[in-house]
PDB file of N, CA and C in Angstrom:
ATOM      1  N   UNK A   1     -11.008  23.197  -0.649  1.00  0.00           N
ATOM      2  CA  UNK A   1     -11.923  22.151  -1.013  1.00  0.00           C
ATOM      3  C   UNK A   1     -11.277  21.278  -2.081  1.00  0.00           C
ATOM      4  N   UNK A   2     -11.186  19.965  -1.627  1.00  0.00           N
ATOM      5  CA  UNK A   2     -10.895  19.161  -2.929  1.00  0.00           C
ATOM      6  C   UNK A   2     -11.867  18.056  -3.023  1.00  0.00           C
ATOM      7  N   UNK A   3     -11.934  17.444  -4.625  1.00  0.00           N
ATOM      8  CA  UNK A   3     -12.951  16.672  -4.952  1.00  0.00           C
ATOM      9  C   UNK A   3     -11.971  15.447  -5.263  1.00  0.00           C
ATOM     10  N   UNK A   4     -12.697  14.038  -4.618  1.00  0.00           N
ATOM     11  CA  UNK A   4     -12.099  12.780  -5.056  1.00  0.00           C
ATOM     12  C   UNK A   4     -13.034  12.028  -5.871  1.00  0.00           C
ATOM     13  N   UNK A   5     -12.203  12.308  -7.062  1.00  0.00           N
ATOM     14  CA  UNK A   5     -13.215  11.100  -7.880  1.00  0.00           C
ATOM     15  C   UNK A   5     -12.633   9.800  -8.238  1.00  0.00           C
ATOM     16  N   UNK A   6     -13.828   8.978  -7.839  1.00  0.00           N
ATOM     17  CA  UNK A   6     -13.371   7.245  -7.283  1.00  0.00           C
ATOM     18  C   UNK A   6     -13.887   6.291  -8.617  1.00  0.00           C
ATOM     19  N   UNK A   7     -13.041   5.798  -9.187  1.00  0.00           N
ATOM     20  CA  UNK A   7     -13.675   4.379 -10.224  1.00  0.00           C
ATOM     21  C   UNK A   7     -13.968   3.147  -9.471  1.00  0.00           C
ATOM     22  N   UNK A   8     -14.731   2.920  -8.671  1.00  0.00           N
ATOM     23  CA  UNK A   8     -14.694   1.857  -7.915  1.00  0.00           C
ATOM     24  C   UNK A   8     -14.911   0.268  -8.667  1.00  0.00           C
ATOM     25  N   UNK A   9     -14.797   0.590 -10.005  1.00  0.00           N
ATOM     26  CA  UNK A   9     -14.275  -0.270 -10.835  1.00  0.00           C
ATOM     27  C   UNK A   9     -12.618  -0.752 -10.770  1.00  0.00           C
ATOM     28  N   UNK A  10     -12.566  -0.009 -10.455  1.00  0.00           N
ATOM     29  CA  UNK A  10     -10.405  -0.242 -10.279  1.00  0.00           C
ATOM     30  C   UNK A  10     -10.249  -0.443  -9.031  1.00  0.00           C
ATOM     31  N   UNK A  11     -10.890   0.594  -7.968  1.00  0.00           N
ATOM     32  CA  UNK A  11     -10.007   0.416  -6.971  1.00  0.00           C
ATOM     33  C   UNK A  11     -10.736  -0.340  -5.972  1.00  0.00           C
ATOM     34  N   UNK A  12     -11.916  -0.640  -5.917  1.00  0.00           N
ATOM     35  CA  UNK A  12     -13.004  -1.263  -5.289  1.00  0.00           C
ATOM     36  C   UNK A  12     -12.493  -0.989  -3.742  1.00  0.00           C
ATOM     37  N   UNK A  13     -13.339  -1.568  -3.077  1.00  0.00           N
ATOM     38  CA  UNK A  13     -12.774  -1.331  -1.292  1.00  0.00           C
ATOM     39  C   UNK A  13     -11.838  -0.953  -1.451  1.00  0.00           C
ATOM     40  N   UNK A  14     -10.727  -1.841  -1.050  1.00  0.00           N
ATOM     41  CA  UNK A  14      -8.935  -1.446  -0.758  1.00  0.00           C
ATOM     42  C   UNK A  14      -8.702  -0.357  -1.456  1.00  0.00           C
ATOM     43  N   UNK A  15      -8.851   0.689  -2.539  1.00  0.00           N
ATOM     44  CA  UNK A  15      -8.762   1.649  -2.845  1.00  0.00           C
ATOM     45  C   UNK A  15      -9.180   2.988  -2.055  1.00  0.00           C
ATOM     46  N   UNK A  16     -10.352   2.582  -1.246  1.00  0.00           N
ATOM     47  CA  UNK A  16     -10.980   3.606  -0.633  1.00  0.00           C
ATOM     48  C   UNK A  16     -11.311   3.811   1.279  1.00  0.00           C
ATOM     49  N   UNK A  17     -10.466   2.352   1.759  1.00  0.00           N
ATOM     50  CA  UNK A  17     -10.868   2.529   2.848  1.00  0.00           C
ATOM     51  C   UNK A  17      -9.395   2.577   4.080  1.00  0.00           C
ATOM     52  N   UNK A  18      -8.565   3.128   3.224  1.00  0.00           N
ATOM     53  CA  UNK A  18      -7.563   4.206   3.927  1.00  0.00           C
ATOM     54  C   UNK A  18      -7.532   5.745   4.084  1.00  0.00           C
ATOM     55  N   UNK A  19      -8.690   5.861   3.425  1.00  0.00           N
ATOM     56  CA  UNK A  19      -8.409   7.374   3.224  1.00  0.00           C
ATOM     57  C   UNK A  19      -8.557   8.116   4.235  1.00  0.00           C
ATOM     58  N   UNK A  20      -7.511   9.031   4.232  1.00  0.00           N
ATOM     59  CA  UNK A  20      -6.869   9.849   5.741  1.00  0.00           C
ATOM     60  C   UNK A  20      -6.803  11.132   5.001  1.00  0.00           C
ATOM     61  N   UNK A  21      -6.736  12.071   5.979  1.00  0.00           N
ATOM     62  CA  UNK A  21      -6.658  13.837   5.759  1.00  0.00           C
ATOM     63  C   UNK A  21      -7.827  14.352   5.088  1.00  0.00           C
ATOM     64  N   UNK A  22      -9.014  13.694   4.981  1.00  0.00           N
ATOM     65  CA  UNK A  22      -9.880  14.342   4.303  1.00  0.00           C
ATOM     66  C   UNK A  22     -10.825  15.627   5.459  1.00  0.00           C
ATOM     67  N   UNK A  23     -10.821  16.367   4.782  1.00  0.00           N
ATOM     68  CA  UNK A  23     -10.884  18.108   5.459  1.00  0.00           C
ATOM     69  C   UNK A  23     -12.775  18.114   5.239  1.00  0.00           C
ATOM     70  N   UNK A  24     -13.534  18.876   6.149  1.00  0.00           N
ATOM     71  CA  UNK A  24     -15.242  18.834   5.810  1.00  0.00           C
ATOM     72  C   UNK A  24     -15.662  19.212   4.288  1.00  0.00           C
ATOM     73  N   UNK A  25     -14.745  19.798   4.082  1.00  0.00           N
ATOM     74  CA  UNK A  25     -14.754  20.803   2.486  1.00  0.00           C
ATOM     75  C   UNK A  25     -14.706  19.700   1.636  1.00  0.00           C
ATOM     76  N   UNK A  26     -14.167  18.681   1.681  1.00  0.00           N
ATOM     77  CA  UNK A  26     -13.822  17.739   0.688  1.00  0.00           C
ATOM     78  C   UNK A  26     -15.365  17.039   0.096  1.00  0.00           C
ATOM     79  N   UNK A  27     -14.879  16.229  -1.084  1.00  0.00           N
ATOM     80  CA  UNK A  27     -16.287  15.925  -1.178  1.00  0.00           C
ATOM     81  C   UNK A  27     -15.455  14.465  -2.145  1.00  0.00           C
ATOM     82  N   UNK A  28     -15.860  13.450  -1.987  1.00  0.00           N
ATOM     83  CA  UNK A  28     -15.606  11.947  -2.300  1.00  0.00           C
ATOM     84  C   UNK A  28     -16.896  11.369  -3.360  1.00  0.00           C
ATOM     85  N   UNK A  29     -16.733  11.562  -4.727  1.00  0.00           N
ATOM     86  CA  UNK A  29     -17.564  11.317  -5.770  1.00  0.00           C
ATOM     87  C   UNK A  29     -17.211   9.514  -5.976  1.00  0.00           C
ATOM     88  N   UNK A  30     -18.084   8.562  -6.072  1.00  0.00           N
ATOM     89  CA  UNK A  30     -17.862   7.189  -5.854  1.00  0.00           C
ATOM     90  C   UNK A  30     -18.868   6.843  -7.254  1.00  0.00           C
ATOM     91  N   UNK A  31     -18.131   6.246  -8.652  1.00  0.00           N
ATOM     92  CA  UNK A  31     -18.632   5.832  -9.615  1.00  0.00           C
ATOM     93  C   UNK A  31     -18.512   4.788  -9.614  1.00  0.00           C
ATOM     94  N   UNK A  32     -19.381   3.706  -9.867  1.00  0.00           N
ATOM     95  CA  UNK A  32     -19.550   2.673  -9.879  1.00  0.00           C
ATOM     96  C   UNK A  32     -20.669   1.753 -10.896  1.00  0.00           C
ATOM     97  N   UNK A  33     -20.377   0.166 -11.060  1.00  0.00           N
ATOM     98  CA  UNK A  33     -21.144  -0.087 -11.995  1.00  0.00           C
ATOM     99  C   UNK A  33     -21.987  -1.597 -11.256  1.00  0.00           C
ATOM    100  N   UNK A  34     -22.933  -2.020 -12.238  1.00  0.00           N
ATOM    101  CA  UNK A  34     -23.477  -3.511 -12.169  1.00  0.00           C
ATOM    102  C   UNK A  34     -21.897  -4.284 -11.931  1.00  0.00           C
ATOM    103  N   UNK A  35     -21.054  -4.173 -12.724  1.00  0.00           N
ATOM    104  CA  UNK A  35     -20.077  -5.141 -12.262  1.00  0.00           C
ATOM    105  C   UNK A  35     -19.231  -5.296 -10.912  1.00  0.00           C
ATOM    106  N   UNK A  36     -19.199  -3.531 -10.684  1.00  0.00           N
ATOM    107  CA  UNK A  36     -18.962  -3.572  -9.150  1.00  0.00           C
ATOM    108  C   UNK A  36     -19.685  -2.636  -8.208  1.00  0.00           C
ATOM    109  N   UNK A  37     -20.589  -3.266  -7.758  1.00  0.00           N
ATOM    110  CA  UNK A  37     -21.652  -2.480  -6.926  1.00  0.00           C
ATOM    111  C   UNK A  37     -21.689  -2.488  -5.451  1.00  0.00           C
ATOM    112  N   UNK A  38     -20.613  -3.527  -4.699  1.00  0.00           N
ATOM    113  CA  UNK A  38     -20.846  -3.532  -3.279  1.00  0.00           C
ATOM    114  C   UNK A  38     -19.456  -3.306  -2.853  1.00  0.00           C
ATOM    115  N   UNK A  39     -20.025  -2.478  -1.442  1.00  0.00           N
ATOM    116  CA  UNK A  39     -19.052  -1.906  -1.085  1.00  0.00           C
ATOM    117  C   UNK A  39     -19.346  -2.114   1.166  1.00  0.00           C
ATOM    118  N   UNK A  40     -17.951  -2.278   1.451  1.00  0.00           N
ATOM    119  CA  UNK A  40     -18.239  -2.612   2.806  1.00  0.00           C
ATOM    120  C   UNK A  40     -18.743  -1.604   3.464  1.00  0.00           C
ATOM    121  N   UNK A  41     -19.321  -2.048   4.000  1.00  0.00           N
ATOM    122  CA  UNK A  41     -19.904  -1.222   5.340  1.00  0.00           C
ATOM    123  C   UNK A  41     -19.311  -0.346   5.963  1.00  0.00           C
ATOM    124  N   UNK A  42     -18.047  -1.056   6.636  1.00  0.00           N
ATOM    125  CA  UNK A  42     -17.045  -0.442   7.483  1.00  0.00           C
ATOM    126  C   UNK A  42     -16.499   0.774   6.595  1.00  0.00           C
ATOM    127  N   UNK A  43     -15.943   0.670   5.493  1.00  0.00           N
ATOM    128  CA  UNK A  43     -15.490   1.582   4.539  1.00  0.00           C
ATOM    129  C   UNK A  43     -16.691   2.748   4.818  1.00  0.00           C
ATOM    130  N   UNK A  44     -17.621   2.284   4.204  1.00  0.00           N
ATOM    131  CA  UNK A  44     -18.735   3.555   3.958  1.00  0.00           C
ATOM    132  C   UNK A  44     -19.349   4.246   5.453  1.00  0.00           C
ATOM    133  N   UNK A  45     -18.681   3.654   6.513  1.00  0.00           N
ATOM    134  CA  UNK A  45     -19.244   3.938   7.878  1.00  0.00           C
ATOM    135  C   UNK A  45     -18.393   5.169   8.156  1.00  0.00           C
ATOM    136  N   UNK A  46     -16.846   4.556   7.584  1.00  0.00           N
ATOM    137  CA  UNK A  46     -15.430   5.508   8.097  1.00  0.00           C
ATOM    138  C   UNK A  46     -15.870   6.949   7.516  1.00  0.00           C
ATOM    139  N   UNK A  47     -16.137   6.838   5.986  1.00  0.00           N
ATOM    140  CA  UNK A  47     -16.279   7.787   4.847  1.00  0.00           C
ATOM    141  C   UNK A  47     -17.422   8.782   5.456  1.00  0.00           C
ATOM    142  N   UNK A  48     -18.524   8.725   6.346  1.00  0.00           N
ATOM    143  CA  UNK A  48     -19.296   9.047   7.054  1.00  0.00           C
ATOM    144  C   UNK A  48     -19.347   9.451   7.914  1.00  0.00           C
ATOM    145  N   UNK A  49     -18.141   9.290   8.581  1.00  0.00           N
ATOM    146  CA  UNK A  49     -17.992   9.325  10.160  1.00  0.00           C
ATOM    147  C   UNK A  49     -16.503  10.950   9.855  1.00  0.00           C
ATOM    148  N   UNK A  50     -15.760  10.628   8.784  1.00  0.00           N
ATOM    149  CA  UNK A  50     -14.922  12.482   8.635  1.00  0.00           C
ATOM    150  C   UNK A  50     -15.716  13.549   8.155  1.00  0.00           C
ATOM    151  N   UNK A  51     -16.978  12.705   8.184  1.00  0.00           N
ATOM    152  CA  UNK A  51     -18.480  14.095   7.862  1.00  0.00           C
ATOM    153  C   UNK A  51     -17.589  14.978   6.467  1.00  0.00           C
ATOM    154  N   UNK A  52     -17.712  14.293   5.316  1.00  0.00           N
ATOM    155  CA  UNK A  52     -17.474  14.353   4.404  1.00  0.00           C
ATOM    156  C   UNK A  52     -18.113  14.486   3.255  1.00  0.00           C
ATOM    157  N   UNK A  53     -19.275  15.321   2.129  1.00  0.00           N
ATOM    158  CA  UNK A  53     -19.731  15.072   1.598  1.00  0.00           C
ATOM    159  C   UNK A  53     -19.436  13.669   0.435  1.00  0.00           C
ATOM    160  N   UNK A  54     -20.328  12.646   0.461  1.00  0.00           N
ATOM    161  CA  UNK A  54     -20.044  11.875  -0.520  1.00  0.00           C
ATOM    162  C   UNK A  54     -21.417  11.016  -0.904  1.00  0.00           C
ATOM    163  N   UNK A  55     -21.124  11.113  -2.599  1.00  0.00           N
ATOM    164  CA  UNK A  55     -21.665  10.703  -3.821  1.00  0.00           C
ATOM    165  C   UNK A  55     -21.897  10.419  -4.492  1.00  0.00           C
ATOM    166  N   UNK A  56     -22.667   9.170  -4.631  1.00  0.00           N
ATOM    167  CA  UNK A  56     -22.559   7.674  -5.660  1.00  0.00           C
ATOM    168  C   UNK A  56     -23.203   7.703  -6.679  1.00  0.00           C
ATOM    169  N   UNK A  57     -22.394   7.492  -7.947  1.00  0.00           N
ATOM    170  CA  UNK A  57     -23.432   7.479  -9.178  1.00  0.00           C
ATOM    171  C   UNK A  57     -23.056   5.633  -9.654  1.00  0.00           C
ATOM    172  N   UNK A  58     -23.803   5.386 -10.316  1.00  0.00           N
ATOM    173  CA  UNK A  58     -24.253   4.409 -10.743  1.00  0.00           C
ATOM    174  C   UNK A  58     -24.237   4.868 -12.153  1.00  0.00           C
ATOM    175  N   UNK A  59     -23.152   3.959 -13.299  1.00  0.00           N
ATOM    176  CA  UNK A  59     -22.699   3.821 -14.419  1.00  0.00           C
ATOM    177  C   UNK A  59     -23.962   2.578 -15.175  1.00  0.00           C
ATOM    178  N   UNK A  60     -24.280   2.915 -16.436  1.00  0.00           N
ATOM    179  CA  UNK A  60     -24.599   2.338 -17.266  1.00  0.00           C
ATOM    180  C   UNK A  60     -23.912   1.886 -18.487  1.00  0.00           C
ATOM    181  N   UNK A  61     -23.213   0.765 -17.696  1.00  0.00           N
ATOM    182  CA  UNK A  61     -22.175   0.184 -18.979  1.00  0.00           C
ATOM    183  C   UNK A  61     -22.943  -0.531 -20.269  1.00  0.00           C
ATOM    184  N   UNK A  62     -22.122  -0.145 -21.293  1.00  0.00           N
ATOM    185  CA  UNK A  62     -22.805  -0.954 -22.515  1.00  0.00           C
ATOM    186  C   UNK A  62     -21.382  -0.979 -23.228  1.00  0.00           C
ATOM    187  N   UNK A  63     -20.355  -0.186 -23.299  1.00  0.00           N
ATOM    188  CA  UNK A  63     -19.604  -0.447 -24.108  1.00  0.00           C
ATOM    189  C   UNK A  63     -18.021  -0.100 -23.027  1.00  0.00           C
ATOM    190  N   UNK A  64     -16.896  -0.802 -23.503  1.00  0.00           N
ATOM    191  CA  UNK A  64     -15.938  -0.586 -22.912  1.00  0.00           C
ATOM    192  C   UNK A  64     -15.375   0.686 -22.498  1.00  0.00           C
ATOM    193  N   UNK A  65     -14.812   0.900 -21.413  1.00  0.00           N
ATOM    194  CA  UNK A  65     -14.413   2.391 -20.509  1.00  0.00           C
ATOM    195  C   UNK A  65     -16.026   3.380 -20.455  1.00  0.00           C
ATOM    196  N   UNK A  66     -16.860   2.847 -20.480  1.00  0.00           N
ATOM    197  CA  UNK A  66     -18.231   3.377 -20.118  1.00  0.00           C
ATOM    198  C   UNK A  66     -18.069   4.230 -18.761  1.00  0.00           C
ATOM    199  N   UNK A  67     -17.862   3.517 -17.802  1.00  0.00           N
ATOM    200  CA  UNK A  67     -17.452   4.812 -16.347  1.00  0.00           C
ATOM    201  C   UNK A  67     -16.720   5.235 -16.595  1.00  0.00           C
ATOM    202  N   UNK A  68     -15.261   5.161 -17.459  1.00  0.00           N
ATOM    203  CA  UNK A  68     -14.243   5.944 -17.479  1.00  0.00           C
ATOM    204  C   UNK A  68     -15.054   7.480 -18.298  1.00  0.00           C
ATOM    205  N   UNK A  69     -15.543   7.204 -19.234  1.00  0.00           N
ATOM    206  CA  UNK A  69     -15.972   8.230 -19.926  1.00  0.00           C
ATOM    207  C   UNK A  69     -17.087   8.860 -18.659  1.00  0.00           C
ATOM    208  N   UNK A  70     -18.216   8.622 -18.686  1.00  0.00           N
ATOM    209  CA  UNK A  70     -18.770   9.047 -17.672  1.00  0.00           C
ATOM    210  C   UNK A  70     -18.181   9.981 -16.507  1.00  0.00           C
ATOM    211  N   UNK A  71     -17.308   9.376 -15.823  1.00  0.00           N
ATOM    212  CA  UNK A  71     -16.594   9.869 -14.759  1.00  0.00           C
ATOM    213  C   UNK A  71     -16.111  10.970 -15.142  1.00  0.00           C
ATOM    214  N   UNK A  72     -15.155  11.145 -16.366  1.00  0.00           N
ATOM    215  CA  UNK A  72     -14.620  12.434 -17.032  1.00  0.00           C
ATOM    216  C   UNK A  72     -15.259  13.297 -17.380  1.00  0.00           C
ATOM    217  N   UNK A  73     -16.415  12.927 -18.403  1.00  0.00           N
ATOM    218  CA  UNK A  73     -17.561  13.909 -18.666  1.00  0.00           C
ATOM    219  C   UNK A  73     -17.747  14.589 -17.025  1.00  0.00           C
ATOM    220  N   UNK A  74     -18.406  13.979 -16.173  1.00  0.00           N
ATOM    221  CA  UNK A  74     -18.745  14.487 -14.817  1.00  0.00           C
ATOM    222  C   UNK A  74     -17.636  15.240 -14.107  1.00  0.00           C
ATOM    223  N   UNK A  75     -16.534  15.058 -14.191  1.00  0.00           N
ATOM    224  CA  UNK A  75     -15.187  15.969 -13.760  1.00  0.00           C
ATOM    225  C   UNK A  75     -15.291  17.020 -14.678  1.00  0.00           C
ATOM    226  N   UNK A  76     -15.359  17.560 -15.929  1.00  0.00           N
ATOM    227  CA  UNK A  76     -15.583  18.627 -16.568  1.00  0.00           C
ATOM    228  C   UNK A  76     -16.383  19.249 -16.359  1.00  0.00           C
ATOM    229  N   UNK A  77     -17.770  18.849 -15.851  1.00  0.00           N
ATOM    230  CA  UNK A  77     -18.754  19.602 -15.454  1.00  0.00           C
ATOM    231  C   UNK A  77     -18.838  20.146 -14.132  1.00  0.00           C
ATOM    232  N   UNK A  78     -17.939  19.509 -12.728  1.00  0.00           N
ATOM    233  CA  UNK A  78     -17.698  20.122 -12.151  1.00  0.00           C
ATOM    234  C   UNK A  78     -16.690  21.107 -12.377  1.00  0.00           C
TER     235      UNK A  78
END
């Protein structure tokens, strides 16, 4: 089992809609904010279609690297 955790602040689409070899076990964590909140279809159709668990949180930015912190906190806790 491996876990992908996504800043979709950085990598937005083109970061995420190559992704190949992902195994059922895997699980695709997708953080994201008000500044970048949309994401294609097609991407999220593919991500759906390797029957993959995946999981969008929604960041509450107020101060700079706000998802970065977030995201990390949430990787420690898994």
């Amino acid at each position: 089992m491996n876990y992908y955790f996504v800043d979709f602040e950085n990598v937005r689409t083109d970061g995420i809609k190559n992704m190949t070899g992902l195994q059922a076990a895997d699980e695709v964590l997708i953080f994201y904010s008000e500044q970048c909140k949309n994401i294609s279809l097609d991407v999220f159709s593919n991500l759906t279609k390797m029957d993959v668990a995946t999981s969008c949180f929604k960041v509450n930015v107020g101060t700079k690297n706000a998802l970065d912190f977030q995201l990390a906190s949430y990787l420690g806790y898994r």
